[in-house]
N, C-alpha and C. Protein backbone atom coordinates (compact mmCIF):
# COMPACT_ATOMS: atom_id res chain seq x y z
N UNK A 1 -15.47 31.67 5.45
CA UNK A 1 -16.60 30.87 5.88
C UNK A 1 -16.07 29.68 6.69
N UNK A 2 -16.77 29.48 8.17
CA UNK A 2 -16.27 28.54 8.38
C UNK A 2 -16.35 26.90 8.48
N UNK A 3 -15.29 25.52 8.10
CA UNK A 3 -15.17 24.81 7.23
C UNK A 3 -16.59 23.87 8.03
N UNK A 4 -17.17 24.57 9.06
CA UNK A 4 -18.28 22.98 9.26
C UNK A 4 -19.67 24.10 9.04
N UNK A 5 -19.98 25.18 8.62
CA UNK A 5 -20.97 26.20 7.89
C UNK A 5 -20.96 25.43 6.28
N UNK A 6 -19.97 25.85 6.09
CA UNK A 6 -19.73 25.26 4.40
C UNK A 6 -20.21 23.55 3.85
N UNK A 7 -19.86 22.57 5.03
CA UNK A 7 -20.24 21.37 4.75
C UNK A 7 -21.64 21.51 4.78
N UNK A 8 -22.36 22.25 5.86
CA UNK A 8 -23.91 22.04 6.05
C UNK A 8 -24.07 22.03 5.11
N UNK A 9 -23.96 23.64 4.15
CA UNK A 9 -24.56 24.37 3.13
C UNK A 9 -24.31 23.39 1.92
N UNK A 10 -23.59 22.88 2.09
CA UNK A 10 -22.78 21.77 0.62
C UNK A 10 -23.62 21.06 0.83
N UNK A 11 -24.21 19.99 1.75
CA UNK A 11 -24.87 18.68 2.24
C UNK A 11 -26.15 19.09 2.59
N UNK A 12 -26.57 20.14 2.31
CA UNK A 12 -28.25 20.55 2.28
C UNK A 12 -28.82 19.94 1.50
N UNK A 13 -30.42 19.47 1.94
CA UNK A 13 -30.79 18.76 0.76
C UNK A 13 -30.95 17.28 0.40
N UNK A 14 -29.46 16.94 0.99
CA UNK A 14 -28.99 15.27 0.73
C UNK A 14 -29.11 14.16 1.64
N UNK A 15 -30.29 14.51 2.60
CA UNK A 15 -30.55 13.27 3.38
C UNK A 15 -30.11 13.14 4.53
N UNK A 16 -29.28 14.23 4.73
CA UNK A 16 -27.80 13.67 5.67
C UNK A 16 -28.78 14.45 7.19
N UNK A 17 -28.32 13.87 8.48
CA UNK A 17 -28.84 14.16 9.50
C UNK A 17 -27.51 15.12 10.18
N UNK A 18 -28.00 16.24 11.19
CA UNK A 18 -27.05 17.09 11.19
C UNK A 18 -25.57 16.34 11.93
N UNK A 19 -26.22 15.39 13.09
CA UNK A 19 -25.20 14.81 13.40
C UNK A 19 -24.29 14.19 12.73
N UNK A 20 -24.87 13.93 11.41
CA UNK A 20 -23.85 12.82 10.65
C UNK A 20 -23.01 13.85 9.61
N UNK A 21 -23.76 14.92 9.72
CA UNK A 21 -22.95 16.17 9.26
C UNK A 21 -21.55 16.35 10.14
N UNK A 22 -21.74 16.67 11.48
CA UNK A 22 -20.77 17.07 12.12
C UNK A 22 -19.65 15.79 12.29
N UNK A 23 -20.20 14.31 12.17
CA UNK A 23 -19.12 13.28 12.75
C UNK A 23 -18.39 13.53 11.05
N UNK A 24 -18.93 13.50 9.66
CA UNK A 24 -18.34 13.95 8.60
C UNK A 24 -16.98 15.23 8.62
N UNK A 25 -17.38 15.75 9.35
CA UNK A 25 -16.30 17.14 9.44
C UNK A 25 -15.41 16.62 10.66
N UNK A 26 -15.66 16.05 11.54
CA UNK A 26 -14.33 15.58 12.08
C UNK A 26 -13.63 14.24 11.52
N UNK A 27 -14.06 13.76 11.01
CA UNK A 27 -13.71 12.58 9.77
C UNK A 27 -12.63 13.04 9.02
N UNK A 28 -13.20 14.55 8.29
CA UNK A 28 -12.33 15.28 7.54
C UNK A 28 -11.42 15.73 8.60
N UNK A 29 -11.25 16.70 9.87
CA UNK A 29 -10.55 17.10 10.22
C UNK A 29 -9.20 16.22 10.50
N UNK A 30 -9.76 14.94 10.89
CA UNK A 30 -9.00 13.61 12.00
C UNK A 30 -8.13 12.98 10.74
N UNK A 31 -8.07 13.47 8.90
CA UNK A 31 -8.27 12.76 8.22
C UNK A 31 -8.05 11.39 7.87
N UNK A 32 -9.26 10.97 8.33
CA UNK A 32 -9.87 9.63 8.60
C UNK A 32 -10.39 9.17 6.66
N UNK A 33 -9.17 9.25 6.08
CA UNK A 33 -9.28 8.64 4.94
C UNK A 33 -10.05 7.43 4.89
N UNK A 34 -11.09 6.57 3.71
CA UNK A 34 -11.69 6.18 3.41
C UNK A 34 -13.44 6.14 4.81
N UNK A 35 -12.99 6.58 5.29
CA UNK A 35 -14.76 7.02 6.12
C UNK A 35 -15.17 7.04 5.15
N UNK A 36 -16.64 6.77 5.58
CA UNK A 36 -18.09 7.08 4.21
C UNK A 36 -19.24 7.09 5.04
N UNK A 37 -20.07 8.00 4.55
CA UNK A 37 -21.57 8.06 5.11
C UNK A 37 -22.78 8.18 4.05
N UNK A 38 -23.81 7.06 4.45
CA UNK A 38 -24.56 7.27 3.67
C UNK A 38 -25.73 7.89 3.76
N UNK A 39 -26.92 8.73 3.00
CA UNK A 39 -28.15 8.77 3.16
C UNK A 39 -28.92 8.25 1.90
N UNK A 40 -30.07 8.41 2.20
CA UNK A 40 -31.22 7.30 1.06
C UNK A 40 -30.20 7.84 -0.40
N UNK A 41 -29.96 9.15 -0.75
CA UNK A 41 -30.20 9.43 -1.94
C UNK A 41 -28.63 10.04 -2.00
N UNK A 42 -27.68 9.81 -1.20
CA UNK A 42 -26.10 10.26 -1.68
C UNK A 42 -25.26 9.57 -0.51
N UNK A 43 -24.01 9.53 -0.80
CA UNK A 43 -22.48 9.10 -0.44
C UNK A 43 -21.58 9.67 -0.13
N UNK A 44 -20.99 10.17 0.55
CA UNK A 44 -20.17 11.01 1.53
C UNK A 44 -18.57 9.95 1.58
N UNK A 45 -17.58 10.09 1.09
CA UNK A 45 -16.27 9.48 1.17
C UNK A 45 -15.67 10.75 1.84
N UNK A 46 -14.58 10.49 2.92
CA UNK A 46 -13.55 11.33 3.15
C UNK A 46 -12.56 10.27 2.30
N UNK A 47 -11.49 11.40 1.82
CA UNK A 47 -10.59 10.67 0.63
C UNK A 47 -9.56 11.76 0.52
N UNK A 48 -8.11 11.13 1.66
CA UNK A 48 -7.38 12.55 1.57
C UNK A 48 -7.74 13.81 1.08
N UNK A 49 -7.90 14.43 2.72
CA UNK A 49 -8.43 15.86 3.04
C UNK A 49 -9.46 16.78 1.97
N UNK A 50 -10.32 15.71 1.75
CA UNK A 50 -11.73 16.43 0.70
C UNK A 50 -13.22 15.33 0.82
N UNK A 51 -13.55 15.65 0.60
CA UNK A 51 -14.86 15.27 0.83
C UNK A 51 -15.48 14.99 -0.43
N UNK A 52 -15.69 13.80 -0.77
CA UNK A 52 -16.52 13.17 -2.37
C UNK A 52 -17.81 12.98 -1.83
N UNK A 53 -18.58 13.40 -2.73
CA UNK A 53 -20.16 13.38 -2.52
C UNK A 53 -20.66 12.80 -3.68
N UNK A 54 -21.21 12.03 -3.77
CA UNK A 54 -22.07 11.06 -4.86
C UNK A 54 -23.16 10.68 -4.80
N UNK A 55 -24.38 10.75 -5.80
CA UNK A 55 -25.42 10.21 -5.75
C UNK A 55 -25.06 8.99 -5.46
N UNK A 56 -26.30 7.90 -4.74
CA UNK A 56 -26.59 7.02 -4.60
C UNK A 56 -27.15 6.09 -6.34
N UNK A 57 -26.36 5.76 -6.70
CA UNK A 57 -26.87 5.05 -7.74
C UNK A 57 -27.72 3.58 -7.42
N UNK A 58 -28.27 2.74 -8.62
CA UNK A 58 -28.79 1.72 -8.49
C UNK A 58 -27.59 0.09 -8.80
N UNK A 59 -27.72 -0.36 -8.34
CA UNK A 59 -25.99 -1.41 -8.46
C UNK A 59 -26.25 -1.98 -9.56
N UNK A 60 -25.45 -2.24 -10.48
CA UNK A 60 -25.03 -2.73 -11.62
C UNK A 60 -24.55 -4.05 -11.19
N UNK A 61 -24.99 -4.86 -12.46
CA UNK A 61 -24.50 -6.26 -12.08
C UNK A 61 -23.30 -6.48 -11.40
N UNK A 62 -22.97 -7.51 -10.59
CA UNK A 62 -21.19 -7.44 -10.13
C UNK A 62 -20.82 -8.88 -11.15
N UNK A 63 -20.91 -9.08 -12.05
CA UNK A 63 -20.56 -10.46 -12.88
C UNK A 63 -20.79 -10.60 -13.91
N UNK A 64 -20.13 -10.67 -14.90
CA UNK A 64 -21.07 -11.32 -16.51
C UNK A 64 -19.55 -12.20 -17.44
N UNK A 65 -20.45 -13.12 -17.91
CA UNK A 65 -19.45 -13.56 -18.57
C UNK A 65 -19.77 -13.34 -19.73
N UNK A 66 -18.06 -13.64 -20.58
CA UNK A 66 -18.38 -12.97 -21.89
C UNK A 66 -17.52 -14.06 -22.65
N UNK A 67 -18.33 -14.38 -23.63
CA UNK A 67 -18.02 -15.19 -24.37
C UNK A 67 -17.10 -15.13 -25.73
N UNK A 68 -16.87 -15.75 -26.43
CA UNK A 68 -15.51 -14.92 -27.67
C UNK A 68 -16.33 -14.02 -28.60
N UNK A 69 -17.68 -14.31 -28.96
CA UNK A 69 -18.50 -13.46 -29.57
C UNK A 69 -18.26 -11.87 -29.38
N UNK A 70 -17.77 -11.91 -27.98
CA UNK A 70 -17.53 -10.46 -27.14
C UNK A 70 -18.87 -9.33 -26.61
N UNK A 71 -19.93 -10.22 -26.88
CA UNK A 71 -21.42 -9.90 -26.42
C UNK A 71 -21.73 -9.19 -24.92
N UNK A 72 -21.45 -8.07 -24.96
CA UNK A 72 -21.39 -7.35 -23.65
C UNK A 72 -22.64 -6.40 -23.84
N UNK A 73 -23.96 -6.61 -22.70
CA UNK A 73 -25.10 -5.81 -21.96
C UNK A 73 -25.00 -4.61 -22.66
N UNK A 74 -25.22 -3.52 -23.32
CA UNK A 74 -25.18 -2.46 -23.33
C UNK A 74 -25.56 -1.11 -22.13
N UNK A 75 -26.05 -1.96 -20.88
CA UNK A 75 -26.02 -0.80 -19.28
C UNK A 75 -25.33 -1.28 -18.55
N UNK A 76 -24.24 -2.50 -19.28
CA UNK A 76 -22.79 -3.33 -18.05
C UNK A 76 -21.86 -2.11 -18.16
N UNK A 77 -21.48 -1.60 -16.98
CA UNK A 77 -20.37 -0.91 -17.22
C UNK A 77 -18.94 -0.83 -17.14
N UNK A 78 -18.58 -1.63 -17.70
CA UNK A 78 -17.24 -2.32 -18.74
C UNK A 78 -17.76 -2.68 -19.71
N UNK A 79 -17.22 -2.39 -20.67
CA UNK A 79 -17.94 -2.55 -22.33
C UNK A 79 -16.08 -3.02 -22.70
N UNK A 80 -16.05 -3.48 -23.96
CA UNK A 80 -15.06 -3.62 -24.83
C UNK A 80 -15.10 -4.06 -26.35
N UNK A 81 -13.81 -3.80 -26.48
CA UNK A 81 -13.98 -3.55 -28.15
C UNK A 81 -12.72 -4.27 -28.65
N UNK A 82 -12.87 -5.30 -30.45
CA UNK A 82 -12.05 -5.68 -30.60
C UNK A 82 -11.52 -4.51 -31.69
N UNK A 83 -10.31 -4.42 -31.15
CA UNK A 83 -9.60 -3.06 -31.92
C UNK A 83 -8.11 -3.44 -32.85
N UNK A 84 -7.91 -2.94 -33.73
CA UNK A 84 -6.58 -3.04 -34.55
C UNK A 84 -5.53 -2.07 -33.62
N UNK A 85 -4.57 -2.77 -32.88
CA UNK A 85 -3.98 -2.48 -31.62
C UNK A 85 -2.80 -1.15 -31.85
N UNK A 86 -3.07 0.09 -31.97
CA UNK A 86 -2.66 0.78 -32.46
C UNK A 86 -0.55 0.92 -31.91
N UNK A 87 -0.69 0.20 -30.62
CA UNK A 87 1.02 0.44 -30.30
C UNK A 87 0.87 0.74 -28.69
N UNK A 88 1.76 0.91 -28.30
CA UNK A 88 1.62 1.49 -27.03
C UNK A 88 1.79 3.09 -26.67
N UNK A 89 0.25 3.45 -26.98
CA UNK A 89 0.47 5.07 -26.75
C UNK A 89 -0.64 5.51 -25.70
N UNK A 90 -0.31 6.16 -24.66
CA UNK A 90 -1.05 6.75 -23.57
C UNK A 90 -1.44 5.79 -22.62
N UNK A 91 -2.29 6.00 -21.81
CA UNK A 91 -2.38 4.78 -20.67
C UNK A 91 -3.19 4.25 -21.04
N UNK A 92 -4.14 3.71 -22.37
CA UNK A 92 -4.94 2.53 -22.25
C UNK A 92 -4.47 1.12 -22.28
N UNK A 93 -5.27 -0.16 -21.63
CA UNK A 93 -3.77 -1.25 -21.21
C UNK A 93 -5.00 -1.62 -22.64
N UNK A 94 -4.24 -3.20 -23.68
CA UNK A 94 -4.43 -3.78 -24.69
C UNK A 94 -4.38 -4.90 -24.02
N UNK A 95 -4.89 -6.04 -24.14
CA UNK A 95 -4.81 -7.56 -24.10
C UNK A 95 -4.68 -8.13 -25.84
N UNK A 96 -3.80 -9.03 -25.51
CA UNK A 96 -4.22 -9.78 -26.74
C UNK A 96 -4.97 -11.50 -26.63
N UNK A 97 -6.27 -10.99 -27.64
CA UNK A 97 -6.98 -12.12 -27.44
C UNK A 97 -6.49 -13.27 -27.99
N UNK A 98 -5.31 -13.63 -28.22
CA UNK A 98 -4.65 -14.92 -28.39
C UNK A 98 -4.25 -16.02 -27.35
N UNK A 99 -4.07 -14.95 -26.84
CA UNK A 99 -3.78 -15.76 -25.04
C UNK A 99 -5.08 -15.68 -24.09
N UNK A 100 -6.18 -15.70 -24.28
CA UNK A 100 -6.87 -15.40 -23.73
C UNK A 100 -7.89 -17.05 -23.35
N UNK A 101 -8.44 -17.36 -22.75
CA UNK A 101 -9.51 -18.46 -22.45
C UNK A 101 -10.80 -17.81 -22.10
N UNK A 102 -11.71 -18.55 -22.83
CA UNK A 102 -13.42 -18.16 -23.04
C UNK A 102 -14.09 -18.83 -22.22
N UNK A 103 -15.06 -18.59 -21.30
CA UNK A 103 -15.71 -17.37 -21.29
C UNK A 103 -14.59 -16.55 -20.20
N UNK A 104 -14.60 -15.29 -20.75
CA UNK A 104 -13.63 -14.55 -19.66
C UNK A 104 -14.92 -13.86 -18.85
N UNK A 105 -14.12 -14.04 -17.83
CA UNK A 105 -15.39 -13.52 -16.28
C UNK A 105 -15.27 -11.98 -16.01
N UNK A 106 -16.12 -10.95 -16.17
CA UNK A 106 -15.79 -9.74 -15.93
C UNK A 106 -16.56 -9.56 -14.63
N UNK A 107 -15.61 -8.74 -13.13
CA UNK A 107 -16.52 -8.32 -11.98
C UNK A 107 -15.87 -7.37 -11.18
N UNK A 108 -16.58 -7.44 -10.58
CA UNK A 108 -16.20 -6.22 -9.49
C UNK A 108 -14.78 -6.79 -8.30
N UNK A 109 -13.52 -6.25 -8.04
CA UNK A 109 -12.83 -6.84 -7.43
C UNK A 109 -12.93 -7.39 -6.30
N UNK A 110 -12.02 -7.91 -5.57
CA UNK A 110 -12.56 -8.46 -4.01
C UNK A 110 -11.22 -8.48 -3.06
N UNK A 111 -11.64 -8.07 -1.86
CA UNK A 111 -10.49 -7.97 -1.05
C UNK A 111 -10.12 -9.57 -1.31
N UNK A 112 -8.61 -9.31 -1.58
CA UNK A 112 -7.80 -10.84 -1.33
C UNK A 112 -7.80 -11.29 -3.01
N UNK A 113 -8.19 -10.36 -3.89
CA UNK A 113 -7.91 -10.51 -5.51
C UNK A 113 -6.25 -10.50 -5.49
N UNK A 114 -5.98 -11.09 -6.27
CA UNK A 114 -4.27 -10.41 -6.57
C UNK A 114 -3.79 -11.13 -8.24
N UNK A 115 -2.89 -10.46 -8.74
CA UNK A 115 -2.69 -10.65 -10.00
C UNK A 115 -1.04 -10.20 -9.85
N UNK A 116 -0.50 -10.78 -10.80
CA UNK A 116 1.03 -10.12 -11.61
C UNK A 116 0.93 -9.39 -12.65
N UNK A 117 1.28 -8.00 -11.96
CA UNK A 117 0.84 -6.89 -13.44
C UNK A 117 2.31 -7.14 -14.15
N UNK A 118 1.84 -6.79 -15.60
CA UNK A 118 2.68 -6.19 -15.98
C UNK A 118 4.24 -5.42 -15.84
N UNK A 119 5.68 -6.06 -15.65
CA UNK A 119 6.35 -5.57 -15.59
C UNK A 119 6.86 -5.53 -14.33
N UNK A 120 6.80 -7.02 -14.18
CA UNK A 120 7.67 -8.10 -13.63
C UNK A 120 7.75 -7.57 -11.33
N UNK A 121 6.56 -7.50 -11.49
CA UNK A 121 6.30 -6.72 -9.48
C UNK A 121 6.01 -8.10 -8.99
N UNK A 122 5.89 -9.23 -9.58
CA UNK A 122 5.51 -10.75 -9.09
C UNK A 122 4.40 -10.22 -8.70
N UNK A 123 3.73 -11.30 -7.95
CA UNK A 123 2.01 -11.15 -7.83
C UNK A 123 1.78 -10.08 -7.02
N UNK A 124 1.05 -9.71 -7.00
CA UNK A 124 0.81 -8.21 -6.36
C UNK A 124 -1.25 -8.20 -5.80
N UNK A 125 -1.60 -7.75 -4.44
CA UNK A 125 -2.89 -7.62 -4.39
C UNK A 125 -3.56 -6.44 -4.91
N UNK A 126 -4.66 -6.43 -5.41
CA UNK A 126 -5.22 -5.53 -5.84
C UNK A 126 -5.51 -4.26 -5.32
N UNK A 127 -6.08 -5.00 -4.21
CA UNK A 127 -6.40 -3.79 -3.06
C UNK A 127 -4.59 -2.79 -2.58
N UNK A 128 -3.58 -3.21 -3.10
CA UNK A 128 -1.95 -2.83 -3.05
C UNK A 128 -1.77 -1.54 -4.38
N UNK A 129 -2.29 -2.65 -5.43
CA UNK A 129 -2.24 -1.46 -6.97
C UNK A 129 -3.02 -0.66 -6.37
N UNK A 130 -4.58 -0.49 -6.03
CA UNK A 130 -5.37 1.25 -5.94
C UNK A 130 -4.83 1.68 -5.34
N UNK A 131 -4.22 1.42 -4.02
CA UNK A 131 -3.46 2.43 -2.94
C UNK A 131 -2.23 2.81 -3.51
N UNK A 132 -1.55 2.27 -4.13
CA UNK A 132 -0.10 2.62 -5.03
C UNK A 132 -0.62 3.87 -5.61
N UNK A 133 -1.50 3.56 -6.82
CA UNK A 133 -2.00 4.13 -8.11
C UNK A 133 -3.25 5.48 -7.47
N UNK A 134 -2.99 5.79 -5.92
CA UNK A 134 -4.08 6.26 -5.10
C UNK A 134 -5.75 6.85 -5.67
N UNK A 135 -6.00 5.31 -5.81
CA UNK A 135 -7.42 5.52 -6.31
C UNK A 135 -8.21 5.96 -5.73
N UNK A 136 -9.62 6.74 -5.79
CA UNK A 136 -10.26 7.59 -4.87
C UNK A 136 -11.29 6.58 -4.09
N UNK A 137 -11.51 5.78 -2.99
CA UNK A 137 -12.51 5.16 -2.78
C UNK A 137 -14.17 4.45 -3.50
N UNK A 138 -14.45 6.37 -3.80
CA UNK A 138 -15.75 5.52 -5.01
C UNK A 138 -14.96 5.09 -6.28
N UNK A 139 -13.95 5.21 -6.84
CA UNK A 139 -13.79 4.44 -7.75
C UNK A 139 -13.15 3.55 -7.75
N UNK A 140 -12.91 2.79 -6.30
CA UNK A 140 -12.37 1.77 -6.08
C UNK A 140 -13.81 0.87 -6.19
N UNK A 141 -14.55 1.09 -5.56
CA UNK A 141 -15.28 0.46 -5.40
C UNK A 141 -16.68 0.34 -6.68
N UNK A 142 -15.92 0.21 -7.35
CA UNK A 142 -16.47 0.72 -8.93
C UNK A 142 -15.14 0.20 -9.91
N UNK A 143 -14.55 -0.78 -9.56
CA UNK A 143 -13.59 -1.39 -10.32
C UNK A 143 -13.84 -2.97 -10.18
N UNK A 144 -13.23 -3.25 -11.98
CA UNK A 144 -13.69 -4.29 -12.17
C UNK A 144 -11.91 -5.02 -12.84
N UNK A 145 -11.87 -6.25 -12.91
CA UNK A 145 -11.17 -7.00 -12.91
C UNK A 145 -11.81 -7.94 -13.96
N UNK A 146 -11.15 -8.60 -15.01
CA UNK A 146 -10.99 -9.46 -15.72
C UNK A 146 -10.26 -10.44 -15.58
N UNK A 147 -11.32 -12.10 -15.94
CA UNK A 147 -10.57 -13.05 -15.35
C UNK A 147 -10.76 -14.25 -16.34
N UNK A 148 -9.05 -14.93 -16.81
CA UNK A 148 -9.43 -15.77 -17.80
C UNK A 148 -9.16 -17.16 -17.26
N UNK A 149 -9.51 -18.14 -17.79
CA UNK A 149 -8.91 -19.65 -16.60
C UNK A 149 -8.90 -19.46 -14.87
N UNK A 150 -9.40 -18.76 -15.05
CA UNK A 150 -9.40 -18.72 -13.37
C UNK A 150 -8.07 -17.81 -12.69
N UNK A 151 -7.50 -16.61 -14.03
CA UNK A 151 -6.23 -15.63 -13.46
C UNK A 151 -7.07 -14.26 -14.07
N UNK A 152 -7.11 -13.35 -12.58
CA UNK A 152 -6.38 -11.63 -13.59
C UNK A 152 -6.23 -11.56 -14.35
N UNK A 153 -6.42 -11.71 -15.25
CA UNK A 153 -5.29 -11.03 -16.71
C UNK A 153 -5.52 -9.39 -16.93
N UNK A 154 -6.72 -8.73 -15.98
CA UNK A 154 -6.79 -6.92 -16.04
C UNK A 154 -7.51 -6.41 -14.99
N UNK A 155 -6.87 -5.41 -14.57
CA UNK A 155 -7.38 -4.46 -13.29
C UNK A 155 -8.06 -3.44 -14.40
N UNK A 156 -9.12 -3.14 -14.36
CA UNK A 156 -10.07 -2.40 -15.81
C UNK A 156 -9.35 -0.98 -15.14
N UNK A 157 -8.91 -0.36 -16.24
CA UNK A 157 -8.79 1.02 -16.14
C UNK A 157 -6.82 1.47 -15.90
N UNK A 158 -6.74 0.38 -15.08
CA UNK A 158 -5.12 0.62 -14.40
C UNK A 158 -4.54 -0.19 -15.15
N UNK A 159 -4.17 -2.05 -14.90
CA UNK A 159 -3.01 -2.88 -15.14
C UNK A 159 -3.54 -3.81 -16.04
N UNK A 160 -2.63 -4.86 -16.93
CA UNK A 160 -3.03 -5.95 -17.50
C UNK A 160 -1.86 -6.76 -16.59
N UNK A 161 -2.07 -7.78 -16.75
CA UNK A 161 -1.33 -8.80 -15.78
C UNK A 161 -0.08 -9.33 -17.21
N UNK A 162 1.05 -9.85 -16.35
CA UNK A 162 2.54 -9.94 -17.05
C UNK A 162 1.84 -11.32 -18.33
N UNK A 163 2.08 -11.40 -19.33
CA UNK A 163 2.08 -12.01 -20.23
C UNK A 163 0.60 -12.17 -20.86
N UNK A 164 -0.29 -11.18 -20.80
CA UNK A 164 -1.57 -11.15 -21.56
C UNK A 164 -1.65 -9.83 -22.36
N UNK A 165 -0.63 -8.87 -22.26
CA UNK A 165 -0.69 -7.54 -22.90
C UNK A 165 -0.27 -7.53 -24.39
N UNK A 166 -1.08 -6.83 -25.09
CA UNK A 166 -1.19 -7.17 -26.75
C UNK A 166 0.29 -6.13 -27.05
N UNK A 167 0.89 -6.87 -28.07
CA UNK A 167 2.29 -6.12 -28.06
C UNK A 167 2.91 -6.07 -29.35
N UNK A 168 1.87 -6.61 -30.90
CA UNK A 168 2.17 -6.28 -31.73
C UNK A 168 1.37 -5.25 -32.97
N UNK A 169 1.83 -4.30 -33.06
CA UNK A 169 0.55 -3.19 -33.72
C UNK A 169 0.13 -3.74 -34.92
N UNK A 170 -1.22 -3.28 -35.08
CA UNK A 170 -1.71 -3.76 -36.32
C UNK A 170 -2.21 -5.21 -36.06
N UNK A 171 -2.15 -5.71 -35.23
CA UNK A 171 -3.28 -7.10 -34.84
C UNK A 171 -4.31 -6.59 -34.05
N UNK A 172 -4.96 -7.80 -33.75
CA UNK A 172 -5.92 -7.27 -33.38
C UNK A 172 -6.15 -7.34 -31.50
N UNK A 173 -6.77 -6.31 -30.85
CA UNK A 173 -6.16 -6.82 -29.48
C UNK A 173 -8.12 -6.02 -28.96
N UNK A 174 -8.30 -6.51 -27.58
CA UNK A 174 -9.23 -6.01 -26.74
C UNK A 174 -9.05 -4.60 -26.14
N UNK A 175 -9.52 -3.95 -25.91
CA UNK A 175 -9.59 -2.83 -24.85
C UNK A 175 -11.34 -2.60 -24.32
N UNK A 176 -10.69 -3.03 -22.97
CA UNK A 176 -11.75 -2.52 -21.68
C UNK A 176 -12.14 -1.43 -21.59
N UNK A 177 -13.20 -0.78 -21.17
CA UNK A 177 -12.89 0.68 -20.40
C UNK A 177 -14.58 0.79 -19.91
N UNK A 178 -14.21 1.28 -18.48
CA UNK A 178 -15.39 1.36 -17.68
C UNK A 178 -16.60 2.84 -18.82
N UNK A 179 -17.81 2.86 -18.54
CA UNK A 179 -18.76 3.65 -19.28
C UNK A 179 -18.67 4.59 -17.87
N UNK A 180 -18.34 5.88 -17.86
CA UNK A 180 -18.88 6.50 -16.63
C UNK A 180 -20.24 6.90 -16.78
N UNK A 181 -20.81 6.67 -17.49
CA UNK A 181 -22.75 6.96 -17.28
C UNK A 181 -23.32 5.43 -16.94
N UNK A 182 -22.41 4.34 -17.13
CA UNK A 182 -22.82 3.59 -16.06
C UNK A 182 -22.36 2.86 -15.08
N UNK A 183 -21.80 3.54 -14.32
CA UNK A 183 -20.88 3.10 -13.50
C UNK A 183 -22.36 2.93 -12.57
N UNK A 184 -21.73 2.11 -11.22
CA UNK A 184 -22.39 1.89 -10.45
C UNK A 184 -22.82 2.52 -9.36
């Protein structure tokens, strides 16, 4: 089948006008990584040589602060939990709320964010970690950052920043983690 038949047939339906069909398939061909096209009701990313298609969701707050209570929205999507910090096993990052300053600011990142992750890279921009860590566009743009005193201390999902990571088991430490039913 051939590859600009297949996009129609894929993108039937979704709003999309045929022209914006065809500049999509040379997007892909040219691969013109992070392109995006929108219609009323879906999202079109080229994202090394594939094509992400996404409903159009409704935007979720970009801000909330959270107080030590740890009182987080139940449709914010970053939720967290105070947890008995089991060690360092698999990729979830831990903070420990000892080092931490209240209200910590949870939001959506911003070109020109930058933080020192973890394990001594000195400050590093954010928009540097997704492309490292090659995050897919929509879920770049669907990442949130934690901020205490006015620093990073977490890229939600990927890094904790050098000296906020919970590091003794059996205390008690935070963990982030985005809700994918409500992501944005």
């Amino acid at each position: 089948v051939p590859v600009r038949l297949l996009i129609h047939q894929v993108l039937r339906g979704k709003g999309f006008h045929p022209e914006v069909i065809e500049d999509m398939r040379e997007a892909l061909e040219e691969g013109r990584t992070g392109a995006s096209f929108l219609s009323a009701t879906h999202q079109v990313h080229v994202d090394r040589g594939r094509l992400l298609i996404e409903r159009t969701k409704r935007a979720a707050p970009d801000r909330l602060l959270v107080d030590q209570d740890l009182d987080v929205p139940v449709d914010f999507p970053v939720q967290l939990e105070l947890l008995e910090f089991p060690g360092r096993i698999g990729p979830t990052v831990w903070l420990d709320p000892k080092k931490l300053r209240y209200p910590l600011e949870v939001r959506r990142w911003r070109p020109g964010d930058r933080m020192r992750p973890a394990g001594g890279m000195g400050s590093r921009k954010i928009s540097d970690l997704l492309i490292d860590a090659k995050v897919p566009m929509p879920v770049k743009e669907r990442t949130y950052v934690v901020i205490s005193d006015g620093t990073i201390v977490l890229l939600v999902g990927q890094r904790a920043a050098d000296g906020y990571e919970a590091s003794i088991p059996g205390e008690k430490a935070l963990r982030f983690h985005l809700v994918p039913d409500r992501e944005p």
